[in-house]
C-alpha atoms as a PDB file:
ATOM      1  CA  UNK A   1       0.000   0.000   0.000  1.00  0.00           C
ATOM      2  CA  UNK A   2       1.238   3.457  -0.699  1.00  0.00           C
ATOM      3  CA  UNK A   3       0.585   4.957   2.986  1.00  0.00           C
ATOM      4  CA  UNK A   4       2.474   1.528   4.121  1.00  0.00           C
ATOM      5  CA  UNK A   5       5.599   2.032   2.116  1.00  0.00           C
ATOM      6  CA  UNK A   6       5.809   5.721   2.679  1.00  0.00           C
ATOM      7  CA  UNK A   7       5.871   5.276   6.441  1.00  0.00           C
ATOM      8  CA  UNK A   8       8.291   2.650   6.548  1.00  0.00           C
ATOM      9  CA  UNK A   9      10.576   5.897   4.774  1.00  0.00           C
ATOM     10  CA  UNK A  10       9.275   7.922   7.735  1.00  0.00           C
ATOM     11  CA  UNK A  11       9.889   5.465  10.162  1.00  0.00           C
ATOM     12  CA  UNK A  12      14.000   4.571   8.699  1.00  0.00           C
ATOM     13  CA  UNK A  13      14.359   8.785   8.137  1.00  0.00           C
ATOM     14  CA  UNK A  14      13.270   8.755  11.916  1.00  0.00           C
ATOM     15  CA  UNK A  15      15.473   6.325  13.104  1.00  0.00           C
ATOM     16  CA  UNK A  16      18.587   8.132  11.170  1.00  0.00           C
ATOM     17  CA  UNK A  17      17.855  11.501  13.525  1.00  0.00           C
ATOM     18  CA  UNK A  18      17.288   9.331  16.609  1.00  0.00           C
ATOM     19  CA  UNK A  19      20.499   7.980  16.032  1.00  0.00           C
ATOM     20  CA  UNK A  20      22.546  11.258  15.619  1.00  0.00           C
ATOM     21  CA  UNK A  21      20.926  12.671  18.561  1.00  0.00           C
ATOM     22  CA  UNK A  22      21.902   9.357  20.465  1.00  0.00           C
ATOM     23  CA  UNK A  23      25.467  10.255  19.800  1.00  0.00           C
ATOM     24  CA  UNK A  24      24.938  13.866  20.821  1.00  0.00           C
ATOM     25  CA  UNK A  25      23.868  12.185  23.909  1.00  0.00           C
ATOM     26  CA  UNK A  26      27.106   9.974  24.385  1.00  0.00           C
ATOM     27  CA  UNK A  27      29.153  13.137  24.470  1.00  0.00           C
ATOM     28  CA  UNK A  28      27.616  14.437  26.942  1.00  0.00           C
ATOM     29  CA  UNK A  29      27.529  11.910  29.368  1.00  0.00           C
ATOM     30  CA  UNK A  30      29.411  13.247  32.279  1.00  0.00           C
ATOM     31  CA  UNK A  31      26.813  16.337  31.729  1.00  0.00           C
ATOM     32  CA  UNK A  32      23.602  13.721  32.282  1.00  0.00           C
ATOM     33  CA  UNK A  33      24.988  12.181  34.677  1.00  0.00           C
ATOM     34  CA  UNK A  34      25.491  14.970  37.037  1.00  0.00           C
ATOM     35  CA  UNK A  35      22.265  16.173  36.062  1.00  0.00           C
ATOM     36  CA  UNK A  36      20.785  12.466  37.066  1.00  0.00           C
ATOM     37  CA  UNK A  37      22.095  13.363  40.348  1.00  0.00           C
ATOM     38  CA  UNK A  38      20.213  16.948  40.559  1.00  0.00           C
ATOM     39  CA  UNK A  39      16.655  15.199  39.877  1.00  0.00           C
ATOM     40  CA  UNK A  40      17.050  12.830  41.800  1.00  0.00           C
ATOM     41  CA  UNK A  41      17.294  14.836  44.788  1.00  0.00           C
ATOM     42  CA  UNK A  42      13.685  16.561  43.803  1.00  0.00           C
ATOM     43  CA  UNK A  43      15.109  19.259  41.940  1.00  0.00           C
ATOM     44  CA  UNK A  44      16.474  20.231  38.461  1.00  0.00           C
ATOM     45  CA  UNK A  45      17.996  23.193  38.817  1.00  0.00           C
ATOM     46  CA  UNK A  46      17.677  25.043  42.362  1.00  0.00           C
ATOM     47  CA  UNK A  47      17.174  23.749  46.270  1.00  0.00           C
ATOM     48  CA  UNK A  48      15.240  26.245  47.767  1.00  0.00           C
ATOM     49  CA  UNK A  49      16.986  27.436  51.321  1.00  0.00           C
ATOM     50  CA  UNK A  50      14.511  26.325  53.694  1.00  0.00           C
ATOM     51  CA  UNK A  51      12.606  28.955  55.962  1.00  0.00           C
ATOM     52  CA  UNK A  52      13.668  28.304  59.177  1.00  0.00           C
ATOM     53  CA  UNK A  53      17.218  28.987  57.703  1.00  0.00           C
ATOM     54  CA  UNK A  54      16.840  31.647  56.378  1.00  0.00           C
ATOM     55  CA  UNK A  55      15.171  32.907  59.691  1.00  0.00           C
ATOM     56  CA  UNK A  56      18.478  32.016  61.586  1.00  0.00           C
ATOM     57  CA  UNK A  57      19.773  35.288  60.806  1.00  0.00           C
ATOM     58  CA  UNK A  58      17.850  38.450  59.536  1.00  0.00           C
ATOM     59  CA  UNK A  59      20.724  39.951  57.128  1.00  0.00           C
ATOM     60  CA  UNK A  60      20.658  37.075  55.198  1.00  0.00           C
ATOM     61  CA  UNK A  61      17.181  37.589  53.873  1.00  0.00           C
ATOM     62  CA  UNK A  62      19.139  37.980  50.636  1.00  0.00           C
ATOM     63  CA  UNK A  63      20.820  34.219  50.390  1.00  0.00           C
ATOM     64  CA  UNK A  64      18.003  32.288  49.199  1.00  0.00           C
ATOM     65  CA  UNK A  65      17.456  34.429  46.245  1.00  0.00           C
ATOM     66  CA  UNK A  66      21.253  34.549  45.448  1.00  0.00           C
ATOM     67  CA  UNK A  67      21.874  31.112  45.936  1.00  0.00           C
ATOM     68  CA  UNK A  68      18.805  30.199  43.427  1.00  0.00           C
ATOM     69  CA  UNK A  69      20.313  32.884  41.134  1.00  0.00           C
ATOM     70  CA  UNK A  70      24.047  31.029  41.157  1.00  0.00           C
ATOM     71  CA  UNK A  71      22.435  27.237  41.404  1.00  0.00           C
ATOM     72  CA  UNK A  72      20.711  28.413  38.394  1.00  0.00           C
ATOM     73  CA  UNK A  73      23.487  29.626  36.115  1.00  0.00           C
ATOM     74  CA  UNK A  74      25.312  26.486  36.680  1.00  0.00           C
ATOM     75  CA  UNK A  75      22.845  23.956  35.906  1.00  0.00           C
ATOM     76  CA  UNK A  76      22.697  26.586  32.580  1.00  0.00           C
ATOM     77  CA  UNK A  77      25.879  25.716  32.120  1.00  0.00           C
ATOM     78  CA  UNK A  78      25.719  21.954  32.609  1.00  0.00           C
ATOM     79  CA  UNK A  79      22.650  21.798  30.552  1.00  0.00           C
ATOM     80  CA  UNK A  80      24.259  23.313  27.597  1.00  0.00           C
ATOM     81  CA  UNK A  81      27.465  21.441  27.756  1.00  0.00           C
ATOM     82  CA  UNK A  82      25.494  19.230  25.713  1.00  0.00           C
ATOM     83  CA  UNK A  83      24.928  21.407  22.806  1.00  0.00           C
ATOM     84  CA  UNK A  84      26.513  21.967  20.028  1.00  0.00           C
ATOM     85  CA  UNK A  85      26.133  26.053  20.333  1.00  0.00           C
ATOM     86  CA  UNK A  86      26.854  26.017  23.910  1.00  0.00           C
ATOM     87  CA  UNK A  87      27.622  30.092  23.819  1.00  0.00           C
ATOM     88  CA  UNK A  88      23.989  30.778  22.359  1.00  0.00           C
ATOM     89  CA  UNK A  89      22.652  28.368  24.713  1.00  0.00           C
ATOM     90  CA  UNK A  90      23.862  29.898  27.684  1.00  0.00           C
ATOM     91  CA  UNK A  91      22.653  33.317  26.598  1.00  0.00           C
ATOM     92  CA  UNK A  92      19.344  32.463  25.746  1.00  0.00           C
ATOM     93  CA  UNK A  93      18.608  30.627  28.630  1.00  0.00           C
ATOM     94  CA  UNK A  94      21.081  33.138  30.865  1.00  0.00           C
ATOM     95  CA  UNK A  95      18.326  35.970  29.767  1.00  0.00           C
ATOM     96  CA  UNK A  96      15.105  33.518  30.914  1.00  0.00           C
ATOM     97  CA  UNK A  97      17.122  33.113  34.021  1.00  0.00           C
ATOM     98  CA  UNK A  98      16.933  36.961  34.638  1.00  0.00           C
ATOM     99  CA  UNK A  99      13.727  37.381  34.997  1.00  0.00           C
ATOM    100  CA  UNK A 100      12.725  34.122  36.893  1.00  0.00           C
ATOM    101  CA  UNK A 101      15.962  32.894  39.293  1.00  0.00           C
ATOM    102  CA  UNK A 102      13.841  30.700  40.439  1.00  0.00           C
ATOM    103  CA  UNK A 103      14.158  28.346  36.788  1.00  0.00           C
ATOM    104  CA  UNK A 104      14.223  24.936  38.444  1.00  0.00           C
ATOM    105  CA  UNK A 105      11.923  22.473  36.531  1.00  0.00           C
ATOM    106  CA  UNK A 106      13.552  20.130  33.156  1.00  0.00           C
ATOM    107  CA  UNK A 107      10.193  21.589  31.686  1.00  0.00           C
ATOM    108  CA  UNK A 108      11.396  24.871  32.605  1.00  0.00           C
ATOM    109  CA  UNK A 109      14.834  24.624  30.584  1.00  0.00           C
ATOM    110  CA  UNK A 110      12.616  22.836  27.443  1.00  0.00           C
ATOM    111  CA  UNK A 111       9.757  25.809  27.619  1.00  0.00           C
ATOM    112  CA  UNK A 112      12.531  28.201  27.490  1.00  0.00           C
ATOM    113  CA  UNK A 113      14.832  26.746  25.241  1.00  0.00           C
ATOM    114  CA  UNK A 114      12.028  26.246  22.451  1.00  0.00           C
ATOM    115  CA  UNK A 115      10.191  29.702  23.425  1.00  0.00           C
ATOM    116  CA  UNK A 116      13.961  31.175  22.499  1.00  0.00           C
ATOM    117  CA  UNK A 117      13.878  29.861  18.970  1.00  0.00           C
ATOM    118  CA  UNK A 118       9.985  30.608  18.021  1.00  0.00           C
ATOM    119  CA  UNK A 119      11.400  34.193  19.272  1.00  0.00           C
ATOM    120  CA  UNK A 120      14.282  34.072  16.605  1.00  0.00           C
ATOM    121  CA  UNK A 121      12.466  32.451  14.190  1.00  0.00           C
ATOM    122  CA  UNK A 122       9.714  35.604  14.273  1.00  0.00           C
ATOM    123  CA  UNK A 123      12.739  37.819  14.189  1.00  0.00           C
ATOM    124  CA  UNK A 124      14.182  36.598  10.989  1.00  0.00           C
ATOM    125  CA  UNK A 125      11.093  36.549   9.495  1.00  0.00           C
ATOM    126  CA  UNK A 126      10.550  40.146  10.246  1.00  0.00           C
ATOM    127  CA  UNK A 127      14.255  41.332   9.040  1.00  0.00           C
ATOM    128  CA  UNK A 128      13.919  39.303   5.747  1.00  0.00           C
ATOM    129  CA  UNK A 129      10.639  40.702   4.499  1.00  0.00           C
ATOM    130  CA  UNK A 130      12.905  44.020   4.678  1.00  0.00           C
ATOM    131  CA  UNK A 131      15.456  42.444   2.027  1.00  0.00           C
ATOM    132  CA  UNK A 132      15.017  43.804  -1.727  1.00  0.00           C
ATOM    133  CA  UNK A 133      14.458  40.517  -4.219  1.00  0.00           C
ATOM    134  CA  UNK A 134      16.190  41.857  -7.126  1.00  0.00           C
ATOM    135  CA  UNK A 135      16.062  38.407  -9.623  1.00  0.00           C
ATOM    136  CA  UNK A 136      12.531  36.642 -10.176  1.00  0.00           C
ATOM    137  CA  UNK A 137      14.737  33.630  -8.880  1.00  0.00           C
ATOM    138  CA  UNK A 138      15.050  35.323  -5.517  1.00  0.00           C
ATOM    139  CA  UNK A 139      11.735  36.698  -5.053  1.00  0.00           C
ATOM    140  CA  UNK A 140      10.296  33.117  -6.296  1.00  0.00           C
ATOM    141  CA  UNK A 141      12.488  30.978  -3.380  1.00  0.00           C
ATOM    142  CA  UNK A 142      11.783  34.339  -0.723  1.00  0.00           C
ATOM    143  CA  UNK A 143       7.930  33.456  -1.222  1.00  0.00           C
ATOM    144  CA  UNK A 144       8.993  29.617  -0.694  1.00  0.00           C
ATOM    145  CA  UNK A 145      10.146  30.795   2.339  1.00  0.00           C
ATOM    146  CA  UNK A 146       7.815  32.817   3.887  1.00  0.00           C
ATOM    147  CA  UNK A 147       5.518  29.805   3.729  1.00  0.00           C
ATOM    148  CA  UNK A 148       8.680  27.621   5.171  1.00  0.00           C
ATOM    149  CA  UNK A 149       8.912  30.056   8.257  1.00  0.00           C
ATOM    150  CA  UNK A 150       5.321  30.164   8.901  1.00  0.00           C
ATOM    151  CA  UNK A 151       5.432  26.425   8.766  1.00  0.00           C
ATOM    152  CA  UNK A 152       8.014  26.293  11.678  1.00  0.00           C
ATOM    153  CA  UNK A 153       6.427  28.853  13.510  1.00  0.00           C
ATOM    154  CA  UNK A 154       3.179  26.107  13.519  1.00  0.00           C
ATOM    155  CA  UNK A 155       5.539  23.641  14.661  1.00  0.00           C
ATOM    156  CA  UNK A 156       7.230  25.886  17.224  1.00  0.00           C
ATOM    157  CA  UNK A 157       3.683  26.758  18.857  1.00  0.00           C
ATOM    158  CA  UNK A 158       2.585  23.240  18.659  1.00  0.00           C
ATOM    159  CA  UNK A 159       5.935  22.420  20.592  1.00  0.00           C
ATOM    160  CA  UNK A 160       5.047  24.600  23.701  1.00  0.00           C
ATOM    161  CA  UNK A 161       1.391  23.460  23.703  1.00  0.00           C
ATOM    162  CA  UNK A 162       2.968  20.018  23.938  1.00  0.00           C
ATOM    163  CA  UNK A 163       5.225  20.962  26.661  1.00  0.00           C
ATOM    164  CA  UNK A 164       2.635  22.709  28.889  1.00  0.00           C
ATOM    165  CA  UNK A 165       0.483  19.416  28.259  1.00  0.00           C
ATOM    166  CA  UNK A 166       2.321  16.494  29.407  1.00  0.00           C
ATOM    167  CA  UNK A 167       5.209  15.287  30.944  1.00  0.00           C
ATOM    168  CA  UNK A 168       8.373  15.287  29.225  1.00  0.00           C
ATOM    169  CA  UNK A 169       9.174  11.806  29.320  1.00  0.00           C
ATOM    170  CA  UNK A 170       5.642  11.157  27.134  1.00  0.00           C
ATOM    171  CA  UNK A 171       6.485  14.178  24.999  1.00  0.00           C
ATOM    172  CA  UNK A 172       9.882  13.835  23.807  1.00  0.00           C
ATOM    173  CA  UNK A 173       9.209  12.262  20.487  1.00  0.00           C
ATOM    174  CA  UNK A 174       6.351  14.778  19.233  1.00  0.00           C
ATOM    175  CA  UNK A 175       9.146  17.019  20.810  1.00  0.00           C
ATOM    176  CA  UNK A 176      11.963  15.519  18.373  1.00  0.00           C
ATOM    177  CA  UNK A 177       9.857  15.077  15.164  1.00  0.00           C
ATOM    178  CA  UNK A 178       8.195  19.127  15.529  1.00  0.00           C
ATOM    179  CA  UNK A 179      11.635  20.635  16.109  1.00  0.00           C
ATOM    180  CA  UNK A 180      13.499  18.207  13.641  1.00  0.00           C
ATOM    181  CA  UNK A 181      11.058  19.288  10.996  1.00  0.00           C
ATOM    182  CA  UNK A 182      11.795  23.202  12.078  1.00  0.00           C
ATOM    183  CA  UNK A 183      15.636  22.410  11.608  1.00  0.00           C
ATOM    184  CA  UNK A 184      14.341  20.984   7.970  1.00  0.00           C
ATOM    185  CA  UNK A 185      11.943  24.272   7.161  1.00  0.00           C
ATOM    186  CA  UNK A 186      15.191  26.777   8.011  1.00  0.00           C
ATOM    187  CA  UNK A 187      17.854  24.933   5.459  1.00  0.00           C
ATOM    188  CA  UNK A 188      15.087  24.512   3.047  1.00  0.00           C
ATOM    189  CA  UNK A 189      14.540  28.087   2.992  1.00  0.00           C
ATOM    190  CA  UNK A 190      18.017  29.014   2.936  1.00  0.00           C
ATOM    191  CA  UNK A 191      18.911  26.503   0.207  1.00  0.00           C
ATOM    192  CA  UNK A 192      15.925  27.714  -2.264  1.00  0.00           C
ATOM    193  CA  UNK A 193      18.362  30.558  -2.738  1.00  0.00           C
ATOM    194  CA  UNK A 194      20.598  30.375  -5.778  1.00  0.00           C
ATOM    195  CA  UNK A 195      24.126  31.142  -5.004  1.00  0.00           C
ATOM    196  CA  UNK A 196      25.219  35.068  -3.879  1.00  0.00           C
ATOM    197  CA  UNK A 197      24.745  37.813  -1.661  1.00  0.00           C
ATOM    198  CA  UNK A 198      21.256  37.340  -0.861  1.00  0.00           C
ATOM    199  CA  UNK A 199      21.709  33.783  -0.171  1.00  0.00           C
ATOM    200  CA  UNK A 200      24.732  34.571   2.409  1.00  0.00           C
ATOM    201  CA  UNK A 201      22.083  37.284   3.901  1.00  0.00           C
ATOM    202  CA  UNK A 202      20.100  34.611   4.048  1.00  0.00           C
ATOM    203  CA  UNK A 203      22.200  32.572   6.166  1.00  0.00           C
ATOM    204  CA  UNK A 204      23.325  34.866   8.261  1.00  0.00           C
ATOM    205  CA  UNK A 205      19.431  35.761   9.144  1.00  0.00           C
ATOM    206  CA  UNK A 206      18.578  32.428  10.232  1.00  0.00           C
ATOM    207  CA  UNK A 207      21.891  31.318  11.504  1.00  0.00           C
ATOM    208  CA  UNK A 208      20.846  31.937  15.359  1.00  0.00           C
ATOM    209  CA  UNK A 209      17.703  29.957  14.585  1.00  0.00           C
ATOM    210  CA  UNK A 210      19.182  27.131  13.660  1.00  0.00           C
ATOM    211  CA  UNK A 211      21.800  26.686  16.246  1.00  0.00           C
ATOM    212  CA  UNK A 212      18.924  27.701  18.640  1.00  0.00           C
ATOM    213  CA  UNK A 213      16.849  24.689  17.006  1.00  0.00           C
ATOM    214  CA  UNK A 214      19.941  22.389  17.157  1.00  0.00           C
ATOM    215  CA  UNK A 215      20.509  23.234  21.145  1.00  0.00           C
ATOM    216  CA  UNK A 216      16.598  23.054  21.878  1.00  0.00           C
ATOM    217  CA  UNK A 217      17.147  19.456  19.966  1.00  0.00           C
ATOM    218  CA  UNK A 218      19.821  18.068  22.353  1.00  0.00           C
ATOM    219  CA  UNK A 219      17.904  19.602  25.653  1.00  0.00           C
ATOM    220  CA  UNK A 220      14.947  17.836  24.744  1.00  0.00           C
ATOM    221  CA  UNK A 221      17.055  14.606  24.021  1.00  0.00           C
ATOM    222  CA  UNK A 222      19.037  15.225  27.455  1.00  0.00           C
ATOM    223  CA  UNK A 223      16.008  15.813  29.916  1.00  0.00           C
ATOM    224  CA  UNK A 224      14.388  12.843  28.193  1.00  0.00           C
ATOM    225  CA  UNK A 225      17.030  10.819  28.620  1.00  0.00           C
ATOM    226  CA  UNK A 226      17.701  11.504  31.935  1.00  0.00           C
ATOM    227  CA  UNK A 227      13.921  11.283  32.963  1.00  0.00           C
ATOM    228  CA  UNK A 228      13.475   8.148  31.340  1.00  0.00           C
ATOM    229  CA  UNK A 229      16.470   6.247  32.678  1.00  0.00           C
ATOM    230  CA  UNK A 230      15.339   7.532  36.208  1.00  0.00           C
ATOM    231  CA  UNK A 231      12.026   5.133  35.160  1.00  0.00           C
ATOM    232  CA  UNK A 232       9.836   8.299  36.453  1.00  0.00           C
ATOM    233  CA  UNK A 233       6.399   8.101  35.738  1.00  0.00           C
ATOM    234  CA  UNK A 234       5.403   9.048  32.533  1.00  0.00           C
ATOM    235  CA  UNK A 235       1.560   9.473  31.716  1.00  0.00           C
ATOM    236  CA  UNK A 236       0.374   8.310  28.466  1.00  0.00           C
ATOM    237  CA  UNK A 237       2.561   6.547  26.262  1.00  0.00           C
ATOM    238  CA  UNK A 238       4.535   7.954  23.822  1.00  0.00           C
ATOM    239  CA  UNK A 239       3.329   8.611  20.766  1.00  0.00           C
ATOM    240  CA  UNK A 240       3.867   6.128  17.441  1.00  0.00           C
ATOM    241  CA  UNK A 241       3.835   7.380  14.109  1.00  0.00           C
ATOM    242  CA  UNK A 242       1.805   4.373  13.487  1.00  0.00           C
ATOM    243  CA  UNK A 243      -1.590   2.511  14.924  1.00  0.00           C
ATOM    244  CA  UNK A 244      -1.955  -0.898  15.791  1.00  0.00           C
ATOM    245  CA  UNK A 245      -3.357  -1.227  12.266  1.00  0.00           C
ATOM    246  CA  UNK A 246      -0.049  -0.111  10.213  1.00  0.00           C
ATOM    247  CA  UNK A 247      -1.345   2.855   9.455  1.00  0.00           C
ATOM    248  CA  UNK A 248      -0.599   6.469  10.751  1.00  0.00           C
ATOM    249  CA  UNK A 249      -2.952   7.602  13.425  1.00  0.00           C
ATOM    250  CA  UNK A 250      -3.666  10.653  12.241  1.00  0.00           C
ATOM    251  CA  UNK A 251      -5.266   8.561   9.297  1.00  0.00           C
ATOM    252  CA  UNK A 252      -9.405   9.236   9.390  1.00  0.00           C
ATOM    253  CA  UNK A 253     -12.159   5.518   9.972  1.00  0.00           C
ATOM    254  CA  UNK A 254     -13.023   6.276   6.118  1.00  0.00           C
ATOM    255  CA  UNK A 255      -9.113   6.289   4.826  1.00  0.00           C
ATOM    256  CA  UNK A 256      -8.211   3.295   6.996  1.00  0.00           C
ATOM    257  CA  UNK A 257     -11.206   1.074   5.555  1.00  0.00           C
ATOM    258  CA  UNK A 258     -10.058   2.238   1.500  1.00  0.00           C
ATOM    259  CA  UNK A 259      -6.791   1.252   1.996  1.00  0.00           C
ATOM    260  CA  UNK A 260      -7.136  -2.105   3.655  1.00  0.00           C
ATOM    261  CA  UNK A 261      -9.530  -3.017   1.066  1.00  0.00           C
ATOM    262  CA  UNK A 262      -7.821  -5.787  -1.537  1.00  0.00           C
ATOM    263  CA  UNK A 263      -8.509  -3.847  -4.359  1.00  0.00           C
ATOM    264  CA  UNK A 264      -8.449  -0.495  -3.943  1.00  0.00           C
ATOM    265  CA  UNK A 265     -10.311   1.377  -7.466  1.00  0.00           C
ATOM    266  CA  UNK A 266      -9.002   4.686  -6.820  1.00  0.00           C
ATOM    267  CA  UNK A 267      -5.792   5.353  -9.443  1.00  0.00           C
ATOM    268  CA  UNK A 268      -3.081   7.178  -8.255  1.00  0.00           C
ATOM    269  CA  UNK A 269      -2.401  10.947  -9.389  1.00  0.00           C
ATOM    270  CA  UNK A 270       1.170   9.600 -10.033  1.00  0.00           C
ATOM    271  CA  UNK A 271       3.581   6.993  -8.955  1.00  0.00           C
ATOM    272  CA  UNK A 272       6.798   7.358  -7.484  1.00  0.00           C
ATOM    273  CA  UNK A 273       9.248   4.518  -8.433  1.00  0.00           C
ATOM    274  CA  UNK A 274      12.974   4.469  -7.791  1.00  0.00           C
ATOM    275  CA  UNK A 275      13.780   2.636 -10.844  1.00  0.00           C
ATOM    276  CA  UNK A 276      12.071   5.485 -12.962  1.00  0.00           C
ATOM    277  CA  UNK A 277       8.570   3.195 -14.105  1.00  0.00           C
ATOM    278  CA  UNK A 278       6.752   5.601 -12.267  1.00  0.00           C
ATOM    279  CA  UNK A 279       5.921   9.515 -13.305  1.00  0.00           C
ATOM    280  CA  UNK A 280       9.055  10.279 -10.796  1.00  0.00           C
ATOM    281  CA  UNK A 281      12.222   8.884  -9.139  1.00  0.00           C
ATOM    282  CA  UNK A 282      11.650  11.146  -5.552  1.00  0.00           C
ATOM    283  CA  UNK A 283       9.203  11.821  -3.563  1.00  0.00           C
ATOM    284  CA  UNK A 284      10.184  15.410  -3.308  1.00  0.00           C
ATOM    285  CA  UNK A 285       9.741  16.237  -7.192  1.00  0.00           C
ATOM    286  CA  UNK A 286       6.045  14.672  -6.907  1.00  0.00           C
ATOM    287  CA  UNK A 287       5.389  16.717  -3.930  1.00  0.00           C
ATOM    288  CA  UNK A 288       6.859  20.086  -5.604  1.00  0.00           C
ATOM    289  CA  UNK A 289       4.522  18.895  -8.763  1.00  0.00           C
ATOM    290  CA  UNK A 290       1.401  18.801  -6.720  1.00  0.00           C
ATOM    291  CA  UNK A 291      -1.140  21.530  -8.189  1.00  0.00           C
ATOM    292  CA  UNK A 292      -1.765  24.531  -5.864  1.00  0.00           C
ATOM    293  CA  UNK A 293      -5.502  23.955  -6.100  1.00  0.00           C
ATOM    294  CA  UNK A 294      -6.794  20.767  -6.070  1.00  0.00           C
ATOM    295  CA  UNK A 295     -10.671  19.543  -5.101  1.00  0.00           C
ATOM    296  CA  UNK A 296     -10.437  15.991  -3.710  1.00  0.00           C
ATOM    297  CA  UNK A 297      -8.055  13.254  -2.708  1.00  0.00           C
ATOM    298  CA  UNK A 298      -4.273  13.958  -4.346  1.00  0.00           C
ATOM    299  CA  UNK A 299      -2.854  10.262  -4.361  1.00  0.00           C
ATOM    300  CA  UNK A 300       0.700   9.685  -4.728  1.00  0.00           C
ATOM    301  CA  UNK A 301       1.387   6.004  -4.894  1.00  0.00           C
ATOM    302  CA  UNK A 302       5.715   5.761  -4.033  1.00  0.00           C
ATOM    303  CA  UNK A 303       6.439   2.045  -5.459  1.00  0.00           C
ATOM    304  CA  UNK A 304       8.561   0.108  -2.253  1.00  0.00           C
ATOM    305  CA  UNK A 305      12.489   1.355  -3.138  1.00  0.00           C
ATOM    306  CA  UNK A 306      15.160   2.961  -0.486  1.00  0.00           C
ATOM    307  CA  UNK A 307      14.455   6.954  -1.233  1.00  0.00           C
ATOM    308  CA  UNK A 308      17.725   8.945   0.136  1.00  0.00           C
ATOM    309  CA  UNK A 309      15.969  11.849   0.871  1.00  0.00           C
ATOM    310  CA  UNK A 310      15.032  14.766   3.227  1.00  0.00           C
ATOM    311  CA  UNK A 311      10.781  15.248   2.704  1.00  0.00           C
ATOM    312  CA  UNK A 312       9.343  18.284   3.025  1.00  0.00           C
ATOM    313  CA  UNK A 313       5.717  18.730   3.471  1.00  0.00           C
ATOM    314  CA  UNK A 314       4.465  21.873   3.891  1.00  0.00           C
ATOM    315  CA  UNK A 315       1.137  23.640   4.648  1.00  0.00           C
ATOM    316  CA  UNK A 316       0.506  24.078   1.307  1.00  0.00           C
ATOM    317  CA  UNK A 317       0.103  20.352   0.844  1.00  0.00           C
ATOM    318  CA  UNK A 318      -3.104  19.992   2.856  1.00  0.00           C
END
């Protein structure tokens, strides 16, 4: 079945980012296991000076808040020893720390880490629709990427409803796919550019995006991690990108029942096919040759093959 085939792409594409993260995660092992240690004793990030010491002595009213302050700024620090960007890390979360020393919850460090790169995202967005398209080329991949950026701001929102939900353990891989497919969205955008001066401005607009996107990346994967091995309770269970059935869950009763019919009538809009019987060798070039307005069901039926690709699906695909 075409659904079928197509997710077993998803689910080896998947696997491929799991697996770079996991190494990510390797590196910084003396980081996770020190913060290990921190949960463990009830808190992530700051233990609160209890009252009745801080009633020992009247001019050190002060302490508590100071000593949240400095606990606070160091488990910054061993948090983003993990990242790849630890500099930007540190900032970004160094300015949430500012305004609430008290930052001592893994869901905390994830809110603020993500809420950092929706707020960078929205920033390039605003400084590029300043940028003069001189070339029909460049205005033509600038649309393309006002469309890409919207797109990530969806999945950036969706992120921090996700966070506020649940617990992180449970949300980690809805966590992993939204900000994986953010990382995607920026690059896209930036590589839609042909090669020059806007395509350098380009990259330098989003560059603190995507290091922001690859740091929010390895703090999700680290608090998860950590969480997880700790065998805390986690809620729901995580989600699948596939039902019990084979089939992704977001899949509606009517779709499910036409595709586990035998013989399904319905004839593809075009076929994929990897050794080039079909009306395209990628997935990609039948998505980009999807009409913009289309009444009805658009099938695209990819043939089973190994497709060494990066997918993009945006909005304007559904």
């Amino acid at each position: 079945m075409a659904f079928q085939e197509f997710s077993h792409f998803t689910e080896r594409r998947k696997a491929e980012r799991r697996e770079k993260l996991r190494k990510r995660i390797t590196i910084a092992v003396a980081s996770s296991v020190v913060l290990l240690g921190l949960i463990a004793a009830g808190c992530f990030a700051v233990v609160k000076v209890s009252d009745s010491k801080a009633q020992n002595n009247n001019n050190n009213n002060a302490k508590p808040a100071t000593k949240e302050v400095s606990r606070a700024a160091a488990a910054i620090k061993l948090i983003c020893n993990g990242t790849d960007y630890k500099q930007s890390c540190e900032n970004s979360l160094s300015e949430v720390a500012k305004s609430d020393p008290s930052l001592s919850q893994p869901k905390s460090f994830v809110k603020a880490a993500i809420s950092d790169v929706e707020a960078e995202v929205q920033k390039a967005s605003n400084e590029t629709s300043a940028f003069n398209f001189d070339t029909p080329e460049e205005k033509a991949a600038y649309e393309d990427c006002k469309v890409l950026l919207q797109d990530a701001m969806d999945e950036l929102k969706e992120s921090l409803s996700r966070v506020a939900l649940g617990k992180l353990s449970s949300a980690s891989d809805d966590l992993n796919n939204w900000l994986s497919a953010v990382m995607s969205y920026l690059h896209t955008c930036i590589d839609g550019f042909p090669e020059g001066n806007m395509k350098t401005s380009m990259q330098k607009a989003l560059k603190s995006g995507k290091e922001l996107t690859s740091n929010g990346l390895a703090i999700v994967s680290q608090v998860s991690s950590v969480l997880k091995t700790l065998q805390l309770p986690t809620g729901t269970a995580s989600r699948r990108l596939l039902a019990k059935d084979g089939f992704p869950q977001w899949l509606s009763h009517d779709d499910r029942r036409m595709l586990k019919a035998r013989k399904i009538e319905k004839t593809p809009n075009v076929i994929v096919a990897k050794d080039g019987s079909g009306n395209f060798t990628t997935i990609s070039d039948a998505l980009a040759a999807m009409p913009d307005k289309y009444e009805g069901r658009y099938l695209i039926y990819v043939k089973e093959g190994v497709y060494e690709e990066t997918v993009i699906i945006n909005s304007l695909c559904y």
